[in-house]
PDB file of N, CA and C in Angstrom:
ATOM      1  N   UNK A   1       0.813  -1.197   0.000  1.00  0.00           N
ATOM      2  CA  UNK A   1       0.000   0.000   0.000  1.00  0.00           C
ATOM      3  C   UNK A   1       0.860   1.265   0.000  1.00  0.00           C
ATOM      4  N   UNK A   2       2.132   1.485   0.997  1.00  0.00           N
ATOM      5  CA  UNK A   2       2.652   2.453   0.950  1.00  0.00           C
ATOM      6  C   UNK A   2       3.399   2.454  -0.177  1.00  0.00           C
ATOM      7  N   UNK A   3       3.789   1.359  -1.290  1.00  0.00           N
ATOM      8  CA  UNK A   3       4.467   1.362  -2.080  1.00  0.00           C
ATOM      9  C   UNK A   3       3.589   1.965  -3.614  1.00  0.00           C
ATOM     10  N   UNK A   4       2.311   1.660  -3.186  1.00  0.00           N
ATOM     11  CA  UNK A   4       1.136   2.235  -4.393  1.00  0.00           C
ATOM     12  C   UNK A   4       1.008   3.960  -4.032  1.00  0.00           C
ATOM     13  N   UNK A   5       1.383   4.157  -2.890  1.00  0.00           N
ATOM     14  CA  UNK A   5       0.796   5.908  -2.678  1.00  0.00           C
ATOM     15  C   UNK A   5       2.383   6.330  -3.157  1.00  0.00           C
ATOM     16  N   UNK A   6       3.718   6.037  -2.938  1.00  0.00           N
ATOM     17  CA  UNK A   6       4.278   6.689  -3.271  1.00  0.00           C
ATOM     18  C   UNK A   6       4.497   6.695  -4.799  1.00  0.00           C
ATOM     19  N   UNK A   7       4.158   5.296  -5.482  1.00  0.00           N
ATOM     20  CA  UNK A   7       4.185   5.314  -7.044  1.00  0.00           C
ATOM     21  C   UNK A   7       2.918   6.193  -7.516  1.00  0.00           C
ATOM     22  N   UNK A   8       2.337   6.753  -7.134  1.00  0.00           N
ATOM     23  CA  UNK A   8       1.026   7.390  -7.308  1.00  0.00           C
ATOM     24  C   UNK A   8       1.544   8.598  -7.079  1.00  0.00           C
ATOM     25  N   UNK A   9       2.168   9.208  -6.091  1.00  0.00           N
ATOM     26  CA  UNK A   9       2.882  10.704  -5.941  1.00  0.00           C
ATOM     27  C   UNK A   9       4.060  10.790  -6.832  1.00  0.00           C
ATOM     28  N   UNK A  10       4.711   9.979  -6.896  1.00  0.00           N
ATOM     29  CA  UNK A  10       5.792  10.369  -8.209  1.00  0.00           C
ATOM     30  C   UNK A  10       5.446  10.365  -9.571  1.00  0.00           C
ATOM     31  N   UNK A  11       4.461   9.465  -9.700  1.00  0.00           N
ATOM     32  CA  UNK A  11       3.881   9.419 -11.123  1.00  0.00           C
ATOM     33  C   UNK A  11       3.292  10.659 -11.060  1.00  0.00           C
ATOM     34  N   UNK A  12       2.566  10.994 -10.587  1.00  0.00           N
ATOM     35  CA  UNK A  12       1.533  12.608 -10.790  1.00  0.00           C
ATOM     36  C   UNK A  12       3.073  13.594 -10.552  1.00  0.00           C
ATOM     37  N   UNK A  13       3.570  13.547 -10.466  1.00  0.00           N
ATOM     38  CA  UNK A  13       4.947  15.040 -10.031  1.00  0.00           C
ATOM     39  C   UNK A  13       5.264  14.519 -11.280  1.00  0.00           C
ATOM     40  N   UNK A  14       6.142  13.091 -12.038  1.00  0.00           N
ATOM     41  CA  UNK A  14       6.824  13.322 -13.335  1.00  0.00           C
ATOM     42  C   UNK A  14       5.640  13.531 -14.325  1.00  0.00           C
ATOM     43  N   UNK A  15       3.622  13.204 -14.293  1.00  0.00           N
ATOM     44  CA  UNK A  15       3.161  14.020 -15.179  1.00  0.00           C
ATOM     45  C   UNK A  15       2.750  15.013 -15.267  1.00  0.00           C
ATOM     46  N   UNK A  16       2.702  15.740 -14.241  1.00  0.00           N
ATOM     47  CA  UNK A  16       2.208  17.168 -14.242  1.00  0.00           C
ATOM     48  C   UNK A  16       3.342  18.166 -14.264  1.00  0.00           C
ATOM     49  N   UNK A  17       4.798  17.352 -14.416  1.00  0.00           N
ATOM     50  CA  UNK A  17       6.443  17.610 -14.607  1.00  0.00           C
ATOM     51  C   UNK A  17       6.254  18.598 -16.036  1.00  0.00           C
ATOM     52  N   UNK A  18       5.327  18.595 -16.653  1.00  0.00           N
ATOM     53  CA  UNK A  18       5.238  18.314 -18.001  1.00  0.00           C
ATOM     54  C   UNK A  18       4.741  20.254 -18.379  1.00  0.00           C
ATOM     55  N   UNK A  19       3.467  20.393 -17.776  1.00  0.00           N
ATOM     56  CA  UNK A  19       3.070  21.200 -17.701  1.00  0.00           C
ATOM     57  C   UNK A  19       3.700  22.859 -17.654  1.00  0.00           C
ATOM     58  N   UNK A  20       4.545  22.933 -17.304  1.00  0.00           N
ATOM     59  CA  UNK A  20       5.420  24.537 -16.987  1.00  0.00           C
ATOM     60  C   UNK A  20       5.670  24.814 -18.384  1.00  0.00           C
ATOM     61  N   UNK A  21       6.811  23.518 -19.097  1.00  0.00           N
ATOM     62  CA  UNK A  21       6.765  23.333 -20.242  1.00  0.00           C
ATOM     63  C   UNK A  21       6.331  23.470 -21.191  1.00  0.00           C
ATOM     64  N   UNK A  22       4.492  23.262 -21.219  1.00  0.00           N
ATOM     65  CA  UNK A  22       3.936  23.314 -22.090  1.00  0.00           C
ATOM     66  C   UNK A  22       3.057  24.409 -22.179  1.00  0.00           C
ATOM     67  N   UNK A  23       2.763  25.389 -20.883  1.00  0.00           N
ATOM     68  CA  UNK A  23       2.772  26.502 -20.923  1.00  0.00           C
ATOM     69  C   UNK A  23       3.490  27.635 -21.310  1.00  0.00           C
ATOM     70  N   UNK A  24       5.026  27.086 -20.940  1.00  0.00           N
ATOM     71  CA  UNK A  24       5.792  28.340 -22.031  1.00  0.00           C
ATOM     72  C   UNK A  24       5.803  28.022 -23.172  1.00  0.00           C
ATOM     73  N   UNK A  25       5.681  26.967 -23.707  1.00  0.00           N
ATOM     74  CA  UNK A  25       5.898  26.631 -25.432  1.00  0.00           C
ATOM     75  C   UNK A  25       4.153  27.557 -25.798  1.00  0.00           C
ATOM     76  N   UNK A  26       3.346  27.392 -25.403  1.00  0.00           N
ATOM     77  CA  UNK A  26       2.061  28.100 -25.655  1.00  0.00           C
ATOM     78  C   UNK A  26       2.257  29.562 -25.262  1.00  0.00           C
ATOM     79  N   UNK A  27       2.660  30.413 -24.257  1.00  0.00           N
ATOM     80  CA  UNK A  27       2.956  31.711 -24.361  1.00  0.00           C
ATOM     81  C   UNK A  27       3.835  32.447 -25.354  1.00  0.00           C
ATOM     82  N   UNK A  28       4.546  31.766 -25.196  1.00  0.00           N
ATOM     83  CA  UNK A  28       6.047  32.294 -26.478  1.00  0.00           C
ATOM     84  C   UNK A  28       6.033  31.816 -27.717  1.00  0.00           C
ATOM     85  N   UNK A  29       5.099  30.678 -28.078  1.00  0.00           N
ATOM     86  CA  UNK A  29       4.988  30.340 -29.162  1.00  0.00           C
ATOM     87  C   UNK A  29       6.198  29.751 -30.014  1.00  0.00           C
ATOM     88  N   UNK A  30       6.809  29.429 -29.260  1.00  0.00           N
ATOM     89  CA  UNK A  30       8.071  28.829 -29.479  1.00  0.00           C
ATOM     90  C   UNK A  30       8.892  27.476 -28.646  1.00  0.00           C
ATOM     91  N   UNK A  31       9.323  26.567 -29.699  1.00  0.00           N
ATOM     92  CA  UNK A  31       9.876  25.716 -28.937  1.00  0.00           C
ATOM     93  C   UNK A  31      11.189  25.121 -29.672  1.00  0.00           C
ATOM     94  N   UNK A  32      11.557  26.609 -30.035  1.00  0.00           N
ATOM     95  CA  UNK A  32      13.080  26.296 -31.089  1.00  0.00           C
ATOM     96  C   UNK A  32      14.292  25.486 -30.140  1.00  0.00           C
ATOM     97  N   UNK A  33      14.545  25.848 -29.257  1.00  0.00           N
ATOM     98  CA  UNK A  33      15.580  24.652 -28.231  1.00  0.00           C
ATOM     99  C   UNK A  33      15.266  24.485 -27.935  1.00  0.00           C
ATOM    100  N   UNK A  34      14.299  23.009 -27.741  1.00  0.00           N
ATOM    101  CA  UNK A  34      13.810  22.385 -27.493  1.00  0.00           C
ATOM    102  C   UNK A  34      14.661  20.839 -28.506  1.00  0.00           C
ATOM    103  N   UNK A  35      14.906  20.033 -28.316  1.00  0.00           N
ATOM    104  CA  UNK A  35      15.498  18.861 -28.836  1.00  0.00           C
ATOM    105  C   UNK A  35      14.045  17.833 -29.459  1.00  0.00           C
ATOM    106  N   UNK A  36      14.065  17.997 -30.700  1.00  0.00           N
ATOM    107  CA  UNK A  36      12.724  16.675 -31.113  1.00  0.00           C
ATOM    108  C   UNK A  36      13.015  15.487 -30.349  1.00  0.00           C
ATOM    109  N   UNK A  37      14.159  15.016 -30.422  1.00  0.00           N
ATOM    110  CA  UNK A  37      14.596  13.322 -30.564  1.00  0.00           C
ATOM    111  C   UNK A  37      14.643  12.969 -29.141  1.00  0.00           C
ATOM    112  N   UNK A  38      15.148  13.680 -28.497  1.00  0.00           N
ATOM    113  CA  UNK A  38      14.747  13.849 -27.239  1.00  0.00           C
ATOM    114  C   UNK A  38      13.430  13.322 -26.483  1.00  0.00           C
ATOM    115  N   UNK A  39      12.320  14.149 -27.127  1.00  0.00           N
ATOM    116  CA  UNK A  39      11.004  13.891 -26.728  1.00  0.00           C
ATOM    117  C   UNK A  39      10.626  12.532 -27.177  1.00  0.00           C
ATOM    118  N   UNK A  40      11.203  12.370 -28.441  1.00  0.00           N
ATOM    119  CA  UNK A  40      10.564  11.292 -29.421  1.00  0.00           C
ATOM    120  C   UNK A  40      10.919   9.803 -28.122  1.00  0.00           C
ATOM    121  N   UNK A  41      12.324  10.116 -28.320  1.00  0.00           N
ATOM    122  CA  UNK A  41      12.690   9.088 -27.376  1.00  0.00           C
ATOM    123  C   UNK A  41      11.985   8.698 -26.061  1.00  0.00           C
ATOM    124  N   UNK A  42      11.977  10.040 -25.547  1.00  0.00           N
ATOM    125  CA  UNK A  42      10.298  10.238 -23.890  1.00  0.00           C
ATOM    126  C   UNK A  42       9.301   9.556 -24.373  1.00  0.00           C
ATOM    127  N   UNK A  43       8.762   9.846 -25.410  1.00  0.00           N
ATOM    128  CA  UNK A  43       7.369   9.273 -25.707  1.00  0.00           C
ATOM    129  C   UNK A  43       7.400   7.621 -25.862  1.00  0.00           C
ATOM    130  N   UNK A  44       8.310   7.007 -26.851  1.00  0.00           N
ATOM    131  CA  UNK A  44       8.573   5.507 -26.553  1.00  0.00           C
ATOM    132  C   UNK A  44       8.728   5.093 -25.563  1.00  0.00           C
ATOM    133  N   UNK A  45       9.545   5.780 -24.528  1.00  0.00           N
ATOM    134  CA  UNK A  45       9.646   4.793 -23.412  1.00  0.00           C
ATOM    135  C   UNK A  45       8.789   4.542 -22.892  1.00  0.00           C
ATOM    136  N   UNK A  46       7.835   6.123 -22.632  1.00  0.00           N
ATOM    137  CA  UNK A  46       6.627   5.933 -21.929  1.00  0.00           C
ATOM    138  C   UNK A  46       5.622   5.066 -22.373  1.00  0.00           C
ATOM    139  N   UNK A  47       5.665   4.878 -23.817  1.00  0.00           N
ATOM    140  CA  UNK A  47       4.587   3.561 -24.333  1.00  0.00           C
ATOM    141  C   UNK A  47       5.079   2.191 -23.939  1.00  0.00           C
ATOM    142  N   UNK A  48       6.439   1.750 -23.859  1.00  0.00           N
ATOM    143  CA  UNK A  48       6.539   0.910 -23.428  1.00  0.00           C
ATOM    144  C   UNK A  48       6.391   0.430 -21.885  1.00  0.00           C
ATOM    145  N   UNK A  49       6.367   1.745 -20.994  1.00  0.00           N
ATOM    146  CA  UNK A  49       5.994   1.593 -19.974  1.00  0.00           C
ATOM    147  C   UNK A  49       4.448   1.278 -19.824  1.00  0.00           C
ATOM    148  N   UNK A  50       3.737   2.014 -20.680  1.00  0.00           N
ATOM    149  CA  UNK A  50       2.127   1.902 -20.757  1.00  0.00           C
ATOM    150  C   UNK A  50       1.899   0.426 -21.285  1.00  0.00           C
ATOM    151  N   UNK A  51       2.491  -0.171 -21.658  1.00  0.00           N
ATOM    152  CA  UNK A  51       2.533  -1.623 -22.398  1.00  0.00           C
ATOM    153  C   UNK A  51       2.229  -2.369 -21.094  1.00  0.00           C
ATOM    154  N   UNK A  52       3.967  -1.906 -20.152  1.00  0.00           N
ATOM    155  CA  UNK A  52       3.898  -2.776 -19.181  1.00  0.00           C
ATOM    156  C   UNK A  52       3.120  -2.712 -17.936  1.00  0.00           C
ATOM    157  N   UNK A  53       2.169  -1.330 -17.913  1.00  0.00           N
ATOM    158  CA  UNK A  53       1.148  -1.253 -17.047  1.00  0.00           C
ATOM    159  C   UNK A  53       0.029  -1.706 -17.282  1.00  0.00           C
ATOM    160  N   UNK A  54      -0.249  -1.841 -18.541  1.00  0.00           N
ATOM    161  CA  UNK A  54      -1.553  -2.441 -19.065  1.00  0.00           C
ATOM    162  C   UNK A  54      -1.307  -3.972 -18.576  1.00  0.00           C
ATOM    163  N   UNK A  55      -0.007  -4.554 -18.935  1.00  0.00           N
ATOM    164  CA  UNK A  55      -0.096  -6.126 -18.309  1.00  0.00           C
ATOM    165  C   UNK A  55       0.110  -5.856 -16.774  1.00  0.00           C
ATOM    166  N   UNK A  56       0.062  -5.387 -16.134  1.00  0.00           N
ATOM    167  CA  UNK A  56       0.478  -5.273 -14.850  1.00  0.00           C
ATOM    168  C   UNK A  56      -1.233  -5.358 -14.430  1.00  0.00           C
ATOM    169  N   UNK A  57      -1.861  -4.891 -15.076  1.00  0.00           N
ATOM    170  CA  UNK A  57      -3.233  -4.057 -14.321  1.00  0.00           C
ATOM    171  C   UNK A  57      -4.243  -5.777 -15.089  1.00  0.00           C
ATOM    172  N   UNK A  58      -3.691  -6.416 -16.010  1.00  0.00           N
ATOM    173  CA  UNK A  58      -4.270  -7.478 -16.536  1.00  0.00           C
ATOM    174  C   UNK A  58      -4.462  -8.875 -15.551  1.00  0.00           C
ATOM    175  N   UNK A  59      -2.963  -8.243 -14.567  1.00  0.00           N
ATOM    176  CA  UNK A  59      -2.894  -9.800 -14.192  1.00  0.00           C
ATOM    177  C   UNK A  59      -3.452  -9.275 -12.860  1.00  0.00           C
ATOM    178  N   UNK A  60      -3.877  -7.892 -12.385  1.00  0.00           N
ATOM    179  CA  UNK A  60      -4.137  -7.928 -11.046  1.00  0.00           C
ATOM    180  C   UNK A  60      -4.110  -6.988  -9.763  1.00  0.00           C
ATOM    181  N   UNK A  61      -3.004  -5.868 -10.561  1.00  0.00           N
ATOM    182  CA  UNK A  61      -2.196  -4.974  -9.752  1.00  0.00           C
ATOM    183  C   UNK A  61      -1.571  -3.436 -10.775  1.00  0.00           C
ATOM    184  N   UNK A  62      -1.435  -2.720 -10.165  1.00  0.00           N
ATOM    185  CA  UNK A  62      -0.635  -1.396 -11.195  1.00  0.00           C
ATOM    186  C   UNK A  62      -1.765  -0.425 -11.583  1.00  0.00           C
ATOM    187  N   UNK A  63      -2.789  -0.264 -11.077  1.00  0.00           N
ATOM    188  CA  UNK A  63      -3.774   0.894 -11.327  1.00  0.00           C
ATOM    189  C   UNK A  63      -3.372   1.843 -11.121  1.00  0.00           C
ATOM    190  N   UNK A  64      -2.740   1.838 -10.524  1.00  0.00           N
ATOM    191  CA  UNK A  64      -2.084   4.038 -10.178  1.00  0.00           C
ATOM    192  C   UNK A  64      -1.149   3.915 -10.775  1.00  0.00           C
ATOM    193  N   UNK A  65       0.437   2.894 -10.969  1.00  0.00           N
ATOM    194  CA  UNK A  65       0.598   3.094 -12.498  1.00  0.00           C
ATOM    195  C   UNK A  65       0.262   3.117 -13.614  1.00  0.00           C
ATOM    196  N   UNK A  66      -0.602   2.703 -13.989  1.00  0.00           N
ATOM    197  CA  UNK A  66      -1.547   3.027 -15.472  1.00  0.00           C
ATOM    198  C   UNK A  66      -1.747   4.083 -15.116  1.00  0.00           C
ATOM    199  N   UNK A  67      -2.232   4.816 -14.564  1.00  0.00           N
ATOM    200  CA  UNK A  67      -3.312   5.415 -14.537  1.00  0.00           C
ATOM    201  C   UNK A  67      -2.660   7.069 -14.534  1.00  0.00           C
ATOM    202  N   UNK A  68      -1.393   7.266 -13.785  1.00  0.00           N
ATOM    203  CA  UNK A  68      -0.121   8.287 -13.762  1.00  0.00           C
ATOM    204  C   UNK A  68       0.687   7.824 -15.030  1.00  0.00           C
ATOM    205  N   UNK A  69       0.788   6.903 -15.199  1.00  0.00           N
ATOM    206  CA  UNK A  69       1.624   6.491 -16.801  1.00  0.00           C
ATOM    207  C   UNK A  69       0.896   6.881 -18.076  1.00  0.00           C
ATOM    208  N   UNK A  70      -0.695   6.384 -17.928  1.00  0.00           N
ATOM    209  CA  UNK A  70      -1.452   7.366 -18.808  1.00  0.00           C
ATOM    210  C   UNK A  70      -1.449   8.886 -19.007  1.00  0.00           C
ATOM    211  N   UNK A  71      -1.225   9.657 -17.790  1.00  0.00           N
ATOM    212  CA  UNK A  71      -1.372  11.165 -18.479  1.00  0.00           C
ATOM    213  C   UNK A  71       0.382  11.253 -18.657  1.00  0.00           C
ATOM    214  N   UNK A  72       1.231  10.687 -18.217  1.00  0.00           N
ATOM    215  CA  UNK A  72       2.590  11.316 -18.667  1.00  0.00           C
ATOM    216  C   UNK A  72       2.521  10.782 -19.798  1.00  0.00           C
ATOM    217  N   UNK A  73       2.164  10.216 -20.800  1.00  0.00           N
ATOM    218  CA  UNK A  73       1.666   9.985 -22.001  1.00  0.00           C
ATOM    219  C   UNK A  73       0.857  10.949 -23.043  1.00  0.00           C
ATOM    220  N   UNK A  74       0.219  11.213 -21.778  1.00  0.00           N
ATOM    221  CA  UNK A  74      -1.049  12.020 -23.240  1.00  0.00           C
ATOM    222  C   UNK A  74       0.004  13.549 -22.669  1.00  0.00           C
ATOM    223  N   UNK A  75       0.591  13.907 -21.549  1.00  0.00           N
ATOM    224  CA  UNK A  75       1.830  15.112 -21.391  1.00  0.00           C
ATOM    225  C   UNK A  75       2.665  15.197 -22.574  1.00  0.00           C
ATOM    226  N   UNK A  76       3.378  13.697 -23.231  1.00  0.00           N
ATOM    227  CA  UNK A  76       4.766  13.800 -23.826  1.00  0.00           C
ATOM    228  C   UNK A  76       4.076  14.158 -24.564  1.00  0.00           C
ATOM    229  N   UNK A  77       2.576  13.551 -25.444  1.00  0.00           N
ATOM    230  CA  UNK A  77       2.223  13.713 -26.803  1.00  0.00           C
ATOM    231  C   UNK A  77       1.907  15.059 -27.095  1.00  0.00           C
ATOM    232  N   UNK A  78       1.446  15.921 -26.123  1.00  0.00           N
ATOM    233  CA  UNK A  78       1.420  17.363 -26.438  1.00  0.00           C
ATOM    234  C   UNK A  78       2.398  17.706 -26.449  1.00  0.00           C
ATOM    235  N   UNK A  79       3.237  17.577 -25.653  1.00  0.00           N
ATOM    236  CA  UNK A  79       4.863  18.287 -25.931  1.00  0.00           C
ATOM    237  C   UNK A  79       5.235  17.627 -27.318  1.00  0.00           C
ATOM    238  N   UNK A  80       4.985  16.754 -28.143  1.00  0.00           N
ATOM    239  CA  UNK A  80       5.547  16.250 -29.439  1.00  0.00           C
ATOM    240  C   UNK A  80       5.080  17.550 -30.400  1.00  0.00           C
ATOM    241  N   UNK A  81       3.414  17.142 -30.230  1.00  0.00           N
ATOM    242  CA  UNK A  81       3.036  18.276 -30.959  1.00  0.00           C
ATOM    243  C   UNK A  81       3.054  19.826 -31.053  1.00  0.00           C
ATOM    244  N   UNK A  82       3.110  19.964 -29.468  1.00  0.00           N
ATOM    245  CA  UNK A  82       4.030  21.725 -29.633  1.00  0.00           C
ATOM    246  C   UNK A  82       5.469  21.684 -30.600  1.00  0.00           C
ATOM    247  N   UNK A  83       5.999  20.806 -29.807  1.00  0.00           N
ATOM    248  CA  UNK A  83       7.713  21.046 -30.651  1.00  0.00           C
ATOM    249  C   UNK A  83       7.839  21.277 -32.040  1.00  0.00           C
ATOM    250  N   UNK A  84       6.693  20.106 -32.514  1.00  0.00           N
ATOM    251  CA  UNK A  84       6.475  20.743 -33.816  1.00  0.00           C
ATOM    252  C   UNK A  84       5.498  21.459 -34.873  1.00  0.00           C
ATOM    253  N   UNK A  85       4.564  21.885 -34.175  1.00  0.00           N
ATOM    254  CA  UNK A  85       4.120  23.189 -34.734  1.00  0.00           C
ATOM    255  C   UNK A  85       5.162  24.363 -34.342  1.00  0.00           C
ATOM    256  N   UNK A  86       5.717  24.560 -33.153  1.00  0.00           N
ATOM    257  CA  UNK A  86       6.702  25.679 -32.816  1.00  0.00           C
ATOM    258  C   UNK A  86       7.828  25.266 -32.823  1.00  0.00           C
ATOM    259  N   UNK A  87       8.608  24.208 -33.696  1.00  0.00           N
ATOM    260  CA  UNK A  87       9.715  23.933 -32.966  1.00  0.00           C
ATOM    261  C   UNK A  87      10.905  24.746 -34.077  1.00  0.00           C
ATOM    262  N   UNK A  88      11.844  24.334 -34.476  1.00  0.00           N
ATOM    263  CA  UNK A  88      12.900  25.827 -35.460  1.00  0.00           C
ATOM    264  C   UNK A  88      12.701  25.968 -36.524  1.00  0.00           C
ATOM    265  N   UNK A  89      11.369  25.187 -37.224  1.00  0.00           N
ATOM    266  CA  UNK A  89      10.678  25.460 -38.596  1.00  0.00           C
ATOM    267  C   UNK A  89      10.019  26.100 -38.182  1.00  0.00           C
ATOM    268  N   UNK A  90       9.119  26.546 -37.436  1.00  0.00           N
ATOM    269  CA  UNK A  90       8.012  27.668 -36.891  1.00  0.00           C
ATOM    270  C   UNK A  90       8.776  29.270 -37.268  1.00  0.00           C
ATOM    271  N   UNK A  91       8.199  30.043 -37.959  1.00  0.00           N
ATOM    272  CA  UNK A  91       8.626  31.467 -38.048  1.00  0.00           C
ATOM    273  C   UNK A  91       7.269  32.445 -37.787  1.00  0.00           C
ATOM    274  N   UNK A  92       7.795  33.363 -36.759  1.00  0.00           N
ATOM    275  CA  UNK A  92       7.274  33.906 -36.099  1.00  0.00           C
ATOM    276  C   UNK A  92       6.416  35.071 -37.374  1.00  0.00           C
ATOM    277  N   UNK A  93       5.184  35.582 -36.970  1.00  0.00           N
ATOM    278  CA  UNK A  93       5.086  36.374 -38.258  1.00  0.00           C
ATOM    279  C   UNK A  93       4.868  37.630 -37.710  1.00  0.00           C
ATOM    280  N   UNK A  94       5.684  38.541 -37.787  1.00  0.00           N
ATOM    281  CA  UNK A  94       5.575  39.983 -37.398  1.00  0.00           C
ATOM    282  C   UNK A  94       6.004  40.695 -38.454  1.00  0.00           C
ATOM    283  N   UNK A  95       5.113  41.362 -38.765  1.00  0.00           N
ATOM    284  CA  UNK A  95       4.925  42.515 -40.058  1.00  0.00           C
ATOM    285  C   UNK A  95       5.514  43.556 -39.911  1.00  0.00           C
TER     286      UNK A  95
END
């Protein structure tokens, strides 16, 4: 039990980790340093982690990991898609 509340508090801190991030890429409209491959790489792992929570939660156990592994998931995938609508192909348009 104490081992489910603390995987449940770290999972919510590394997905809501996400957020500061994705508020400045939305204010500034920019996410030129910012590294793609980087993220790309975040986002696989995290599916493979979501792989291994889905069997975890199949055989019995791992609901608050799924469940914190799910939004740091749907986190990376917005950060994919900011990076690249804003990422160093994005040009700013000021007239």
């Amino acid at each position: 039990m104490v081992f489910d509340i603390l995987q449940l508090i770290g999972g919510l801190i590394m997905a809501i980790g996400q957020i500061p991030q994705i508020i400045q890429i939305l204010k500034t409209k920019s996410a030129k340093d910012l590294n793609l491959n980087t993220y790309i790489m975040m986002f696989f792992g995290i599916v493979l982690m979501e792989t291994y929570a889905l069997n975890l939660v199949i055989n019995g156990s791992g609901e608050a990991f799924l469940i914190t592994n799910s939004i740091s998931l749907i986190a990376m995938a917005i950060m994919l898609v900011l990076i690249l609508i804003y990422g160093k192909g994005h040009r700013d348009k000021k007239d």
